[in-house]
C-alpha atoms as a PDB file:
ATOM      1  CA  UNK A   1     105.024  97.300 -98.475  1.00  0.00           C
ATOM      2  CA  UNK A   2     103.607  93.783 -99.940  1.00  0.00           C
ATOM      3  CA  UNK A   3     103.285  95.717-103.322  1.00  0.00           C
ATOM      4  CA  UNK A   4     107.245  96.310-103.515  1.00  0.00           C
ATOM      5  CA  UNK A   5     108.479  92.823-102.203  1.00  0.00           C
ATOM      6  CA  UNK A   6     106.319  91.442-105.065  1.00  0.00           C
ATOM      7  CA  UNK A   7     107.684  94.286-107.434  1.00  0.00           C
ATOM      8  CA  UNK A   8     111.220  92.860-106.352  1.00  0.00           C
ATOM      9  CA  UNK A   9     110.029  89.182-106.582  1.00  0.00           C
ATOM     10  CA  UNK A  10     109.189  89.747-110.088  1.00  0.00           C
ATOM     11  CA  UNK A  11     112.708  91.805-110.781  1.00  0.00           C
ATOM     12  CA  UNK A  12     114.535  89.055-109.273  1.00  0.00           C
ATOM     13  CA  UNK A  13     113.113  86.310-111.582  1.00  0.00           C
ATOM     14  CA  UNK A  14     112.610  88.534-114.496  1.00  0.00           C
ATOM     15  CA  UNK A  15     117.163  89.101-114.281  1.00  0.00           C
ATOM     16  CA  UNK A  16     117.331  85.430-113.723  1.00  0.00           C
ATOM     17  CA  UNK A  17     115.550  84.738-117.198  1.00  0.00           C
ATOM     18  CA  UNK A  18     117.481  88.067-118.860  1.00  0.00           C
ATOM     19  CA  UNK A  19     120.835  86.486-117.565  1.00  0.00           C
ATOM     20  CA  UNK A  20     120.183  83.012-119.029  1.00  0.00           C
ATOM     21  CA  UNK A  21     118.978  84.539-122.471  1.00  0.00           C
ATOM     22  CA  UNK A  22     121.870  87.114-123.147  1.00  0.00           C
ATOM     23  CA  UNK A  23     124.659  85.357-120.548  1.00  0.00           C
ATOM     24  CA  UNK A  24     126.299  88.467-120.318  1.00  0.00           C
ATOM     25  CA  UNK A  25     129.861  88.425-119.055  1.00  0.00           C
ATOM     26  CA  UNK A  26     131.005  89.043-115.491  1.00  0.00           C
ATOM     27  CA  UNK A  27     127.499  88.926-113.716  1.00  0.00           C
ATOM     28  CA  UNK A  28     126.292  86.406-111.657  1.00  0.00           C
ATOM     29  CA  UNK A  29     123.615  84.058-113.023  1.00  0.00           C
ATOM     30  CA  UNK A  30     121.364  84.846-109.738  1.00  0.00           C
ATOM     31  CA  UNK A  31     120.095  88.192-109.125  1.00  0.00           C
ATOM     32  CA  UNK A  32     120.501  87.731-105.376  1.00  0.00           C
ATOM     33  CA  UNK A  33     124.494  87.681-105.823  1.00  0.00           C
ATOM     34  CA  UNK A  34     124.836  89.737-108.801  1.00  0.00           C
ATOM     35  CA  UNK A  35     122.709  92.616-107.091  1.00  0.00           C
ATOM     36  CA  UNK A  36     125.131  92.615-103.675  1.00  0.00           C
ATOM     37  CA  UNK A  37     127.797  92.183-105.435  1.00  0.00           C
ATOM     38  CA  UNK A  38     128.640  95.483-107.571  1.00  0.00           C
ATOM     39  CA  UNK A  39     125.814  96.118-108.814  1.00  0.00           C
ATOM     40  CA  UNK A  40     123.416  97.579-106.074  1.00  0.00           C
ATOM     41  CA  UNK A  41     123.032 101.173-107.378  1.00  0.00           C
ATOM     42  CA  UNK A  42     121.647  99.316-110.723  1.00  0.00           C
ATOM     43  CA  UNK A  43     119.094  97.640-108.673  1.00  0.00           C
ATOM     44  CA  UNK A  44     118.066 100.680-106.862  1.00  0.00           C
ATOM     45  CA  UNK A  45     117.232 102.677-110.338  1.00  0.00           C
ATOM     46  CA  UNK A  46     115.264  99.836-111.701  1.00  0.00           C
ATOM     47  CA  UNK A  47     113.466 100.272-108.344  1.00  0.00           C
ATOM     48  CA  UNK A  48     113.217 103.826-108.754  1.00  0.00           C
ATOM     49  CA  UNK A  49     111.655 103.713-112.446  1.00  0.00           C
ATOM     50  CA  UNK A  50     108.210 102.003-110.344  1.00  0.00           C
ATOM     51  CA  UNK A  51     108.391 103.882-106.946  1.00  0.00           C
ATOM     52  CA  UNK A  52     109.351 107.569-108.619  1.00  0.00           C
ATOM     53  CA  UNK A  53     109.699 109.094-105.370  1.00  0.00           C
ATOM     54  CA  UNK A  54     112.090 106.594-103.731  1.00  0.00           C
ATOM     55  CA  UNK A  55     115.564 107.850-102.697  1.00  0.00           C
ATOM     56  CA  UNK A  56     118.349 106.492-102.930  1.00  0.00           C
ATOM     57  CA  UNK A  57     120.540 105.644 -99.963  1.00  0.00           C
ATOM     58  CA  UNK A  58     123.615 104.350 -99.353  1.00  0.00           C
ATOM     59  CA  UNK A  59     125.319 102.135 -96.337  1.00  0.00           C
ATOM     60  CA  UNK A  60     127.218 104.468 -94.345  1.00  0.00           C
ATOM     61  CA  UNK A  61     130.607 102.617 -94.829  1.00  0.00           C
ATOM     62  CA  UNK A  62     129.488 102.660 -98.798  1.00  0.00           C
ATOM     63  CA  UNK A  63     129.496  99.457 -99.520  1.00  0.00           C
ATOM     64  CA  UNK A  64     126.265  99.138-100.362  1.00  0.00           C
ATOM     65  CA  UNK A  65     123.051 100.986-102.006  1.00  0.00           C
ATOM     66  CA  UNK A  66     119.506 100.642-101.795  1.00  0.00           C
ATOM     67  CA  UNK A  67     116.176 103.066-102.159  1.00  0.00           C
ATOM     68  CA  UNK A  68     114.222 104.231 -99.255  1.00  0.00           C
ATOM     69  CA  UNK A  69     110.527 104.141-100.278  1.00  0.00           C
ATOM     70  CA  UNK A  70     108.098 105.126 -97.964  1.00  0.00           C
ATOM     71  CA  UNK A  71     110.584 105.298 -94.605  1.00  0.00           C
ATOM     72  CA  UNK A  72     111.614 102.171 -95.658  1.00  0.00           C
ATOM     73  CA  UNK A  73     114.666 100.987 -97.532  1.00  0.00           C
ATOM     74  CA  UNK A  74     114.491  98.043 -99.414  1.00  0.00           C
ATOM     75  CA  UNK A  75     117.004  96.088-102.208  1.00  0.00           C
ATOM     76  CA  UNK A  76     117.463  92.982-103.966  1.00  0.00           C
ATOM     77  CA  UNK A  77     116.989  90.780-100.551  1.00  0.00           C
ATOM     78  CA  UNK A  78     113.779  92.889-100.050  1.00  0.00           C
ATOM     79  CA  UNK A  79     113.183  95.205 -97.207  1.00  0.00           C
ATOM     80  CA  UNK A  80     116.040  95.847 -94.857  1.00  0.00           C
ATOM     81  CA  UNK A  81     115.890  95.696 -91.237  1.00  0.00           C
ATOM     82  CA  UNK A  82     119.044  97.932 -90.665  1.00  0.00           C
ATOM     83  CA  UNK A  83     118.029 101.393 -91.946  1.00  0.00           C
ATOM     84  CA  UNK A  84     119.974 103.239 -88.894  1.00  0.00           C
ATOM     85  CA  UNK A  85     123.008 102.046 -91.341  1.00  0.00           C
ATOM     86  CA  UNK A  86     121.898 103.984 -94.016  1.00  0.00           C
ATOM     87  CA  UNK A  87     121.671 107.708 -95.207  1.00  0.00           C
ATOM     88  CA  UNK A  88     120.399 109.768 -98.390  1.00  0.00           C
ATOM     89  CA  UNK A  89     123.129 109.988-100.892  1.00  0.00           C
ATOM     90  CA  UNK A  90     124.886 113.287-101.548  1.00  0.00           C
ATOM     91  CA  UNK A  91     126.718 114.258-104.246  1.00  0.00           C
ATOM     92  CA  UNK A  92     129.917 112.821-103.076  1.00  0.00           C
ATOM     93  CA  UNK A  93     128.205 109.499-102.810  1.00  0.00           C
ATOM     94  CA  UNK A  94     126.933 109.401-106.002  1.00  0.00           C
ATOM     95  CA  UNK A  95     130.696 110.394-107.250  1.00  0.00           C
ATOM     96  CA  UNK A  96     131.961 107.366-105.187  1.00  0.00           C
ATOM     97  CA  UNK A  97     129.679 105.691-107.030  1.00  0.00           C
ATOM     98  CA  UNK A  98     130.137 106.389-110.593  1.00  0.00           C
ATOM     99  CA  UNK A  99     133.813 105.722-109.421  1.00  0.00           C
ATOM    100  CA  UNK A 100     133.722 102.057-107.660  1.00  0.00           C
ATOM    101  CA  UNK A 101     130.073 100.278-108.163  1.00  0.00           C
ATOM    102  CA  UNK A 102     129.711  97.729-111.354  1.00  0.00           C
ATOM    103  CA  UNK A 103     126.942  99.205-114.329  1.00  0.00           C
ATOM    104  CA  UNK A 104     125.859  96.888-116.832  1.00  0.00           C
ATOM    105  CA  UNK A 105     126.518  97.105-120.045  1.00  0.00           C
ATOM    106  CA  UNK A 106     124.287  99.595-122.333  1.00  0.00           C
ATOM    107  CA  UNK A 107     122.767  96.156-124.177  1.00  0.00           C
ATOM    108  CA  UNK A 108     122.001  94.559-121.207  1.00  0.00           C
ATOM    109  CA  UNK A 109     120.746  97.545-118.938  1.00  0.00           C
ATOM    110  CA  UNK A 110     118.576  98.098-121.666  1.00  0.00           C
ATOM    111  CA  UNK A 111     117.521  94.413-122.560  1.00  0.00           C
ATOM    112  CA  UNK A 112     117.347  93.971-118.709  1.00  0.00           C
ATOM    113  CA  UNK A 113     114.771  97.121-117.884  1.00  0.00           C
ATOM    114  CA  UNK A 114     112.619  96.623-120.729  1.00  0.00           C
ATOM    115  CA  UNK A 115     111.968  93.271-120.003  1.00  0.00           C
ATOM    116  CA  UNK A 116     111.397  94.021-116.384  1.00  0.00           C
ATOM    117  CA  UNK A 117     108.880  96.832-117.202  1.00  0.00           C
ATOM    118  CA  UNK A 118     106.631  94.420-119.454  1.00  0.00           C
ATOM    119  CA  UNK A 119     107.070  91.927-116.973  1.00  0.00           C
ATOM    120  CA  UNK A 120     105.823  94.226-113.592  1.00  0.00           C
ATOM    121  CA  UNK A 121     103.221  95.958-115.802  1.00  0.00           C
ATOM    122  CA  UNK A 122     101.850  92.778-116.960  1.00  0.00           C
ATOM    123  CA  UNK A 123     101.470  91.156-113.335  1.00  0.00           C
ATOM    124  CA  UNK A 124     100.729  94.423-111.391  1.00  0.00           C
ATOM    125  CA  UNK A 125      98.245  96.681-112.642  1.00  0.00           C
ATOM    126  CA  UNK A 126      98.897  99.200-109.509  1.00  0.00           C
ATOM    127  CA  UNK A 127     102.438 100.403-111.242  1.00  0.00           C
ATOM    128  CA  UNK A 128     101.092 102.834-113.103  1.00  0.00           C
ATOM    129  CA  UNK A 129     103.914 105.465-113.745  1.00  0.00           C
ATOM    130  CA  UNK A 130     107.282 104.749-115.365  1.00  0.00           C
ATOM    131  CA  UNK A 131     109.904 106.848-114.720  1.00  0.00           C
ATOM    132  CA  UNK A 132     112.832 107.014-117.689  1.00  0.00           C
ATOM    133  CA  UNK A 133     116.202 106.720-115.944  1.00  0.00           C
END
């Protein structure tokens, strides 16, 4: 568990410095509001490209995703303590949210995750496998 709240630590900062380098439009300049504020399901894949076998869950009024890792679901806050509020996605909840959550742009999802791989991979030598999304 202390492995993935650093893993988010460093995801957090790492969008904070990608944000003030490209300043792409319509984000947030945090990663706190940006991340539970449209953009959730982004945060969970970046997630999911270090902890492969996470799945991705989704609040049960669908306002909100995260990734359940080892029983436990965590997002951009860290881990959460209301997990009786979420369930797996299904394929309607992935339609919903293709339909209604914010995606970066392709030169920023791309900037973003690259930089956040060299960044975790550099300060955690226990993330071994990468997982292309």
């Amino acid at each position: 568990m202390e492995e993935i709240l650093e893993v988010i630590k460093i995801i957090n900062n790492t969008y904070e410095k990608c944000f003030n380098e490209y300043e792409p439009a319509h984000l947030y300049r945090d990663a706190i509001t940006t991340f539970t504020n449209g953009y959730c399901y982004e945060y969970s894949l970046i997630l999911k490209r270090f902890y492969y076998d996470g799945i991705i869950v989704l609040q049960n009024d669908k306002m909100h995703s995260a990734i359940m890792i080892n029983n436990k679901i965590y997002d951009v806050n860290g881990i959460r303590k209301d997990t009786y509020n979420f369930h797996v996605a299904t394929g309607s909840d992935f339609e919903y949210i293709f339909k209604y959550y914010g995606f970066f742009s392709t030169g920023f999802k791309d900037y973003l995750n690259k930089r956040v791989v060299k960044e975790v991979l550099n300060q955690k030598s226990y993330v071994k496998k990468l997982v292309k999304i």
